[in-house]
N, C-alpha and C. Protein backbone atom coordinates (compact mmCIF):
# COMPACT_ATOMS: atom_id res chain seq x y z
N UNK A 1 0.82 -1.20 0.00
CA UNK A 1 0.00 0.00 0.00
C UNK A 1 0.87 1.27 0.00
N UNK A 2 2.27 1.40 0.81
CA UNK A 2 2.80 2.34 0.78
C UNK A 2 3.59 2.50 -0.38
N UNK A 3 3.68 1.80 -0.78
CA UNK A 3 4.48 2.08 -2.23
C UNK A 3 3.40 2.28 -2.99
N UNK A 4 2.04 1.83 -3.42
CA UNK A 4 1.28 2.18 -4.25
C UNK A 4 1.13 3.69 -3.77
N UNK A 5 1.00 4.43 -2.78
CA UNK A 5 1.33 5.97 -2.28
C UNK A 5 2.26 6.67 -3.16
N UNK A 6 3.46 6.20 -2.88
CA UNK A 6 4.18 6.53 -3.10
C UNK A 6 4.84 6.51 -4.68
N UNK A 7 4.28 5.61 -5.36
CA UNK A 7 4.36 5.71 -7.02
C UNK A 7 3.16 6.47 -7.28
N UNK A 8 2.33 6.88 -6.67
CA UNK A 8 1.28 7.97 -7.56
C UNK A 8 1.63 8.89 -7.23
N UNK A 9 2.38 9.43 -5.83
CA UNK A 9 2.66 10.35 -5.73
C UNK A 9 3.80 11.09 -6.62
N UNK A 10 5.18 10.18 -7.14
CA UNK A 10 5.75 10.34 -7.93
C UNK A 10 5.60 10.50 -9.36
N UNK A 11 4.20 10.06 -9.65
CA UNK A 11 3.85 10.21 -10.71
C UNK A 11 3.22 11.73 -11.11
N UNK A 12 2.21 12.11 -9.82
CA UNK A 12 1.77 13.05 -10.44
C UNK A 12 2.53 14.41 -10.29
N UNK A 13 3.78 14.11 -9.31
CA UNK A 13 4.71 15.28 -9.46
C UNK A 13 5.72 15.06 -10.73
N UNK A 14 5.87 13.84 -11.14
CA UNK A 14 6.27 14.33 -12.57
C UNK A 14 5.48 14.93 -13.98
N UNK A 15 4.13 14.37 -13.59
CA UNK A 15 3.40 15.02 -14.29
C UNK A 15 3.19 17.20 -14.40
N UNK A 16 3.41 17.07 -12.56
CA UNK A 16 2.99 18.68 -12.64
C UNK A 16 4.16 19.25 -12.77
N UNK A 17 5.60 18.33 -12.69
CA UNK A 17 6.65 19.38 -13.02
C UNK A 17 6.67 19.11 -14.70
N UNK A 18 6.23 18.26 -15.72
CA UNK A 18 5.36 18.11 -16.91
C UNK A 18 5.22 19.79 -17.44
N UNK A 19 3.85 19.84 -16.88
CA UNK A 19 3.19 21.02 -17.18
C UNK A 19 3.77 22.16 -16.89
N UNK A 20 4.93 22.52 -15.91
CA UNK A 20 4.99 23.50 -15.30
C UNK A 20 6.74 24.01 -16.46
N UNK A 21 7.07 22.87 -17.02
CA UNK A 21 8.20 22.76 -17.79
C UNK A 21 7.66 23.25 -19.59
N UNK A 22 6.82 23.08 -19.49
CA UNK A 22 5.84 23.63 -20.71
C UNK A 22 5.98 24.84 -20.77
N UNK A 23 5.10 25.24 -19.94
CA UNK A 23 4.69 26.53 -19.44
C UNK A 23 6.37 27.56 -19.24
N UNK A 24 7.17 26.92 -18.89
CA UNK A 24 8.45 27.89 -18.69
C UNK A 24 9.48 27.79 -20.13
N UNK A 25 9.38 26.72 -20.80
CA UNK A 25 9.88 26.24 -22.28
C UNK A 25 8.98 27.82 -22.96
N UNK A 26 7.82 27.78 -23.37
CA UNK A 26 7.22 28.74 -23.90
C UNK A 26 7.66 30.17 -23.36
N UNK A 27 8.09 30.86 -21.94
CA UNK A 27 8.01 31.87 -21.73
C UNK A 27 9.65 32.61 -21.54
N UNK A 28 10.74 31.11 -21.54
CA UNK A 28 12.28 31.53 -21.04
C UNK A 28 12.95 31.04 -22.25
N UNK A 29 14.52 31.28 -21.82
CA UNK A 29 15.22 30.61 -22.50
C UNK A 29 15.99 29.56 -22.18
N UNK A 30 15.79 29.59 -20.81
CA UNK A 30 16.98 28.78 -20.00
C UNK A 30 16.40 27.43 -20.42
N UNK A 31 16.46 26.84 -21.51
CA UNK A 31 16.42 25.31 -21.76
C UNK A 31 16.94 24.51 -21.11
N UNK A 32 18.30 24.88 -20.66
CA UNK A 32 18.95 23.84 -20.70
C UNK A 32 18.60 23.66 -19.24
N UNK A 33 18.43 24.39 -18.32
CA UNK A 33 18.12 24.28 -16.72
C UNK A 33 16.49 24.12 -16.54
N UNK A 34 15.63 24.16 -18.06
CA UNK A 34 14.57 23.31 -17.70
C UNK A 34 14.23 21.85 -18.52
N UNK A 35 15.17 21.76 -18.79
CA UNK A 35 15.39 20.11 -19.68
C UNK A 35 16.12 19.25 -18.15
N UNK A 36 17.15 20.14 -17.41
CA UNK A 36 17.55 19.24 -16.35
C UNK A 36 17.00 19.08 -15.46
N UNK A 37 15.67 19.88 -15.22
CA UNK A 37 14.25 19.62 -14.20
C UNK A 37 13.88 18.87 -14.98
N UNK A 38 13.31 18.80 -15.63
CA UNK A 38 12.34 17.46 -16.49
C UNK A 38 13.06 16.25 -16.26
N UNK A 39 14.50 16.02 -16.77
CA UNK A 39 14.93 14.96 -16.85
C UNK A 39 15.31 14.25 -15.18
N UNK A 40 15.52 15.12 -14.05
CA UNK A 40 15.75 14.61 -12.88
C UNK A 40 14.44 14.35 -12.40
N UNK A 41 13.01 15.29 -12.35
CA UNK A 41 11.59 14.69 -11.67
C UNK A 41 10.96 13.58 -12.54
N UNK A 42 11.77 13.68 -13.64
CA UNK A 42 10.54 12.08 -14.12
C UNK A 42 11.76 11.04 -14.13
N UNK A 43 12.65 11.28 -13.33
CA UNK A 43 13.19 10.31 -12.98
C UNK A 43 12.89 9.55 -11.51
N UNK A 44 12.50 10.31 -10.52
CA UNK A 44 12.05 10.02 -9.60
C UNK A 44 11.37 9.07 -9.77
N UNK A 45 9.99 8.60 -10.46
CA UNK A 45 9.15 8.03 -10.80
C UNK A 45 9.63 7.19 -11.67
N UNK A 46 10.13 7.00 -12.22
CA UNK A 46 10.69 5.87 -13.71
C UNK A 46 11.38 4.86 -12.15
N UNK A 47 12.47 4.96 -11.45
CA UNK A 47 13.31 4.76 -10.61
C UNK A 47 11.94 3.83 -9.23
N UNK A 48 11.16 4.48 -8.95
CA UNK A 48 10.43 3.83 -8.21
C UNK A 48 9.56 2.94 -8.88
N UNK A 49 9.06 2.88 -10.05
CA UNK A 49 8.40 2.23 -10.61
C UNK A 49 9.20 1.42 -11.17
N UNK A 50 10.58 1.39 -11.56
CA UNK A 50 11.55 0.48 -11.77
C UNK A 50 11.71 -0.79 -10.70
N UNK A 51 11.92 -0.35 -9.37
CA UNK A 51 12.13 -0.76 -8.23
C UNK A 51 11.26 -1.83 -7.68
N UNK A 52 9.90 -2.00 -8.32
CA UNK A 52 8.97 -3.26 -8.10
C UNK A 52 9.49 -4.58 -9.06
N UNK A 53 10.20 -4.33 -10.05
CA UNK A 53 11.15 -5.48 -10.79
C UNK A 53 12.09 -5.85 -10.87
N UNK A 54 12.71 -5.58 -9.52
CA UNK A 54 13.98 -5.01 -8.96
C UNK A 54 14.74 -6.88 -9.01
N UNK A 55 15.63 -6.94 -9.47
CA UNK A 55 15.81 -8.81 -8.75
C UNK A 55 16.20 -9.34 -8.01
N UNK A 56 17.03 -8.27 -6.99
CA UNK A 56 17.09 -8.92 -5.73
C UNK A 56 16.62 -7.19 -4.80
N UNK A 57 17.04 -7.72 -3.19
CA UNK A 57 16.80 -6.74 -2.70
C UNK A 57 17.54 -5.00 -2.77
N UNK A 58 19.36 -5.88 -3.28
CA UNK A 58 20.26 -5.26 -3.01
C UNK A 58 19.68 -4.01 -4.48
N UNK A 59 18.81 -4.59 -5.68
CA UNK A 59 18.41 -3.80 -6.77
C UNK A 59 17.48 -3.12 -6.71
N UNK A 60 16.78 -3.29 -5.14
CA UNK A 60 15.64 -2.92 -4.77
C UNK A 60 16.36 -1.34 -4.36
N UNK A 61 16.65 -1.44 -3.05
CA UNK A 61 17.29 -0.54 -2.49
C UNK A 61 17.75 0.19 -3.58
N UNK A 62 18.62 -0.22 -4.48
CA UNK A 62 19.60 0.31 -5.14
C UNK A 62 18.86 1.89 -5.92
N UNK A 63 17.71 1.19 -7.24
CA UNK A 63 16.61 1.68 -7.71
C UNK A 63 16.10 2.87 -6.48
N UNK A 64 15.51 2.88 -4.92
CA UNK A 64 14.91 3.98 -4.14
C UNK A 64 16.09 4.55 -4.23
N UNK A 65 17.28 4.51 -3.87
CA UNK A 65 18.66 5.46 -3.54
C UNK A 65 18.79 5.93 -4.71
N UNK A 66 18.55 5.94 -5.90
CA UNK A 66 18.61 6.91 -7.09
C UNK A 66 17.82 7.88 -7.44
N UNK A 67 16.20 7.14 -6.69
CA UNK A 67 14.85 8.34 -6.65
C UNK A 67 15.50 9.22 -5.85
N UNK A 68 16.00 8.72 -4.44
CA UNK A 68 16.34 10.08 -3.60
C UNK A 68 17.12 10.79 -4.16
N UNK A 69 18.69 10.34 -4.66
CA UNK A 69 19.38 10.90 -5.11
C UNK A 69 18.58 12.40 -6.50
N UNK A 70 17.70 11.60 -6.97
CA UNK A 70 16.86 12.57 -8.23
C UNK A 70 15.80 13.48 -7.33
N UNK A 71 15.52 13.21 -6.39
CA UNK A 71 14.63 14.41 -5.47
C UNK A 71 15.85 15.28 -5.02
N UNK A 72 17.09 14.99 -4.36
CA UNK A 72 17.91 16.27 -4.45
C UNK A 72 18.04 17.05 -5.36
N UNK A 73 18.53 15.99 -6.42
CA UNK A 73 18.86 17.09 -7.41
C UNK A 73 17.66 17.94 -8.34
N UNK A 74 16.33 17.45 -8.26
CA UNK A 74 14.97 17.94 -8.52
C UNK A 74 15.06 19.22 -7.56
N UNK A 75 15.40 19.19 -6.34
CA UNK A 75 14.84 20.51 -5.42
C UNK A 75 16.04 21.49 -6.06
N UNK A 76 17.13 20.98 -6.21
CA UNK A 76 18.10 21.80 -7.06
C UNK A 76 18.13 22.62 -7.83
N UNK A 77 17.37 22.11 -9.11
CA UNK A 77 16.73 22.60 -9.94
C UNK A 77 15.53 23.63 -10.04
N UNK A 78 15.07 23.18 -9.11
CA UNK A 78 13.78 24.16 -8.52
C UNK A 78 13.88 25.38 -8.36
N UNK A 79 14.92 25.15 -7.49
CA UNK A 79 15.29 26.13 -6.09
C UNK A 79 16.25 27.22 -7.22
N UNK A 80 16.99 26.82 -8.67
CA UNK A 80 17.89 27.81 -9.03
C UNK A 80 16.91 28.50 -9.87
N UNK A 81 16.11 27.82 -10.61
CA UNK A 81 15.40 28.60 -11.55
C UNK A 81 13.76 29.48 -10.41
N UNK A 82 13.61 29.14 -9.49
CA UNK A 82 13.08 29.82 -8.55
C UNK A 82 14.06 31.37 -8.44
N UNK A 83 15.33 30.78 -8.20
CA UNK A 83 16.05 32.41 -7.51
C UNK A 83 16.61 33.01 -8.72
N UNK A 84 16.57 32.30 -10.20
CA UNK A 84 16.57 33.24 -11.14
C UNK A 84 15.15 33.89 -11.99
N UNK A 85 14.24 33.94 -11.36
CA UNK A 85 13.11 34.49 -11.40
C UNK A 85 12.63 33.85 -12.69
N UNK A 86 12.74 32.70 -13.00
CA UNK A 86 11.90 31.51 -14.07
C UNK A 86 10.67 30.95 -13.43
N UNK A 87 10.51 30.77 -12.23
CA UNK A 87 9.47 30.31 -11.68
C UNK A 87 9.17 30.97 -10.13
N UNK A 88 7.76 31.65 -10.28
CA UNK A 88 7.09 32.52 -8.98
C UNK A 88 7.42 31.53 -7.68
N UNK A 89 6.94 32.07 -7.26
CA UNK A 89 7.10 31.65 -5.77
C UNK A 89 6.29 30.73 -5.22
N UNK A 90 4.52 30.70 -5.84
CA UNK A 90 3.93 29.84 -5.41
C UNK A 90 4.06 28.44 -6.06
N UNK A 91 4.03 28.44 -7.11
CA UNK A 91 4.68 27.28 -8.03
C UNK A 91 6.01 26.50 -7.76
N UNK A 92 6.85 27.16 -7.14
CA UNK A 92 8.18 26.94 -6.48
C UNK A 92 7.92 25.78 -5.53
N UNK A 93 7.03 26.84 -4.29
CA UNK A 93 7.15 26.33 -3.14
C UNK A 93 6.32 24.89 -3.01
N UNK A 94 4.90 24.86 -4.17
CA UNK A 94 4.02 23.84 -4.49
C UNK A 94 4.74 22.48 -4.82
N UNK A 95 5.51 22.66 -5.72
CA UNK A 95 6.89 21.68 -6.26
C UNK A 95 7.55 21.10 -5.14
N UNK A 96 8.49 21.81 -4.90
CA UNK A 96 9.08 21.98 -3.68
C UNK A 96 8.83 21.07 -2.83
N UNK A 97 7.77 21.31 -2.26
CA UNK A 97 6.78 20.77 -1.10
C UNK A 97 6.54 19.26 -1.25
N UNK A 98 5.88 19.27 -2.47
CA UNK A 98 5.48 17.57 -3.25
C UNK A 98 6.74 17.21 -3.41
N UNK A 99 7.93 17.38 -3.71
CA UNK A 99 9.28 16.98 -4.14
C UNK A 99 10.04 16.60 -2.68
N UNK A 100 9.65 17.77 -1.89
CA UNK A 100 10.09 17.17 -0.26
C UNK A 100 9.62 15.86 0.39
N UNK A 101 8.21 15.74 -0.03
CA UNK A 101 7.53 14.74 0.92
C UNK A 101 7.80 12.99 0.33
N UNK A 102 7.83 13.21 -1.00
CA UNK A 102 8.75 12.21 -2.10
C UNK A 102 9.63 11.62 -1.38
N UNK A 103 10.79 12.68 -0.86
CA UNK A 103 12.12 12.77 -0.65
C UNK A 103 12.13 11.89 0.85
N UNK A 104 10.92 12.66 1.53
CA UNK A 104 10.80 11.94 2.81
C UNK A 104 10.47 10.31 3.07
N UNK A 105 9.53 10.31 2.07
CA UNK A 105 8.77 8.90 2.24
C UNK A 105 9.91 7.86 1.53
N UNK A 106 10.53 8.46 0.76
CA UNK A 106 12.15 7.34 0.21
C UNK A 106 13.23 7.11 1.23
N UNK A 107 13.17 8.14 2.09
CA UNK A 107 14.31 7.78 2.94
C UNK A 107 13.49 7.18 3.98
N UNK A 108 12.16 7.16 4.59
CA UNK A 108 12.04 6.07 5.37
C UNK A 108 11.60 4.73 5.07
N UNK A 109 11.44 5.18 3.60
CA UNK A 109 11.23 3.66 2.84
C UNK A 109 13.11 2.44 2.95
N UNK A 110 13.35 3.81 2.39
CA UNK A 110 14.94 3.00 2.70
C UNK A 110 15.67 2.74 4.10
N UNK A 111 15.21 3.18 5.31
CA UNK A 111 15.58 2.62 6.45
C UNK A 111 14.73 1.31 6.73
N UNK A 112 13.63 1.58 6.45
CA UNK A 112 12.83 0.17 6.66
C UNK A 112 13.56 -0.92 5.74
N UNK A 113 13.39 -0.81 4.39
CA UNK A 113 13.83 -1.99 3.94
C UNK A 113 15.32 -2.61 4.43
N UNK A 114 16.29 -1.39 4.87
CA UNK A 114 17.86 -1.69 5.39
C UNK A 114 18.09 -2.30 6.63
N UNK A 115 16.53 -1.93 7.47
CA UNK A 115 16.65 -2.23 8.78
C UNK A 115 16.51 -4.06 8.83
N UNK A 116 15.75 -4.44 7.91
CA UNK A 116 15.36 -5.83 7.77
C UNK A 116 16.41 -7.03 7.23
């Protein structure tokens, strides 16, 4: 159940950083720093949804430690084109927020499975 959580939740934040990469493609130029948001948040999700075909545990783990690793570097991304005035503040912090709680639920996903 918590992973079914947790892959929709990844899903629909790649979806809204999707739309929100649209929307900044049409109005900036900085491509290249919104091609490396796109490509790190729908990685999050590819990576967890990878992780249910995982073949052993050690590929299990392996697969969540790359989502996290892609939620850092997702808030990264966020957070620069946030402070170069590409994306407002509420949209930021909305991201942000969904990208944090991602971030959260992987790292206690990954103590549980390590603890066992």
């Amino acid at each position: 159940m918590a992973d079914s959580i947790l892959r929709d939740k990844a899903k629909q934040f790649a979806k809204n950083t999707v739309f929100l990469c649209r929307e900044l493609k049409s109005n900036h130029k900085e491509t290249v720093l919104i091609n490396q948001l796109l490509r790190s948040a729908t990685s999050i999700g590819a990576n967890i949804h990878e992780a249910q075909y995982a073949q052993s545990k050690n590929d299990f783990i392996s697969k969540l430690e790359i989502a996290q690793k892609e939620c850092y570097e997702t808030e990264y991304w966020l957070e620069l084109l946030f402070e170069t005035e590409c994306i407002v503040e509420e949209k930021y912090k909305k991201l942000q927020n969904e990208c944090g709680a991602i971030r959260r639920m992987l790292i206690a996903s990954l103590k549980t499975i390590k603890s066992k």
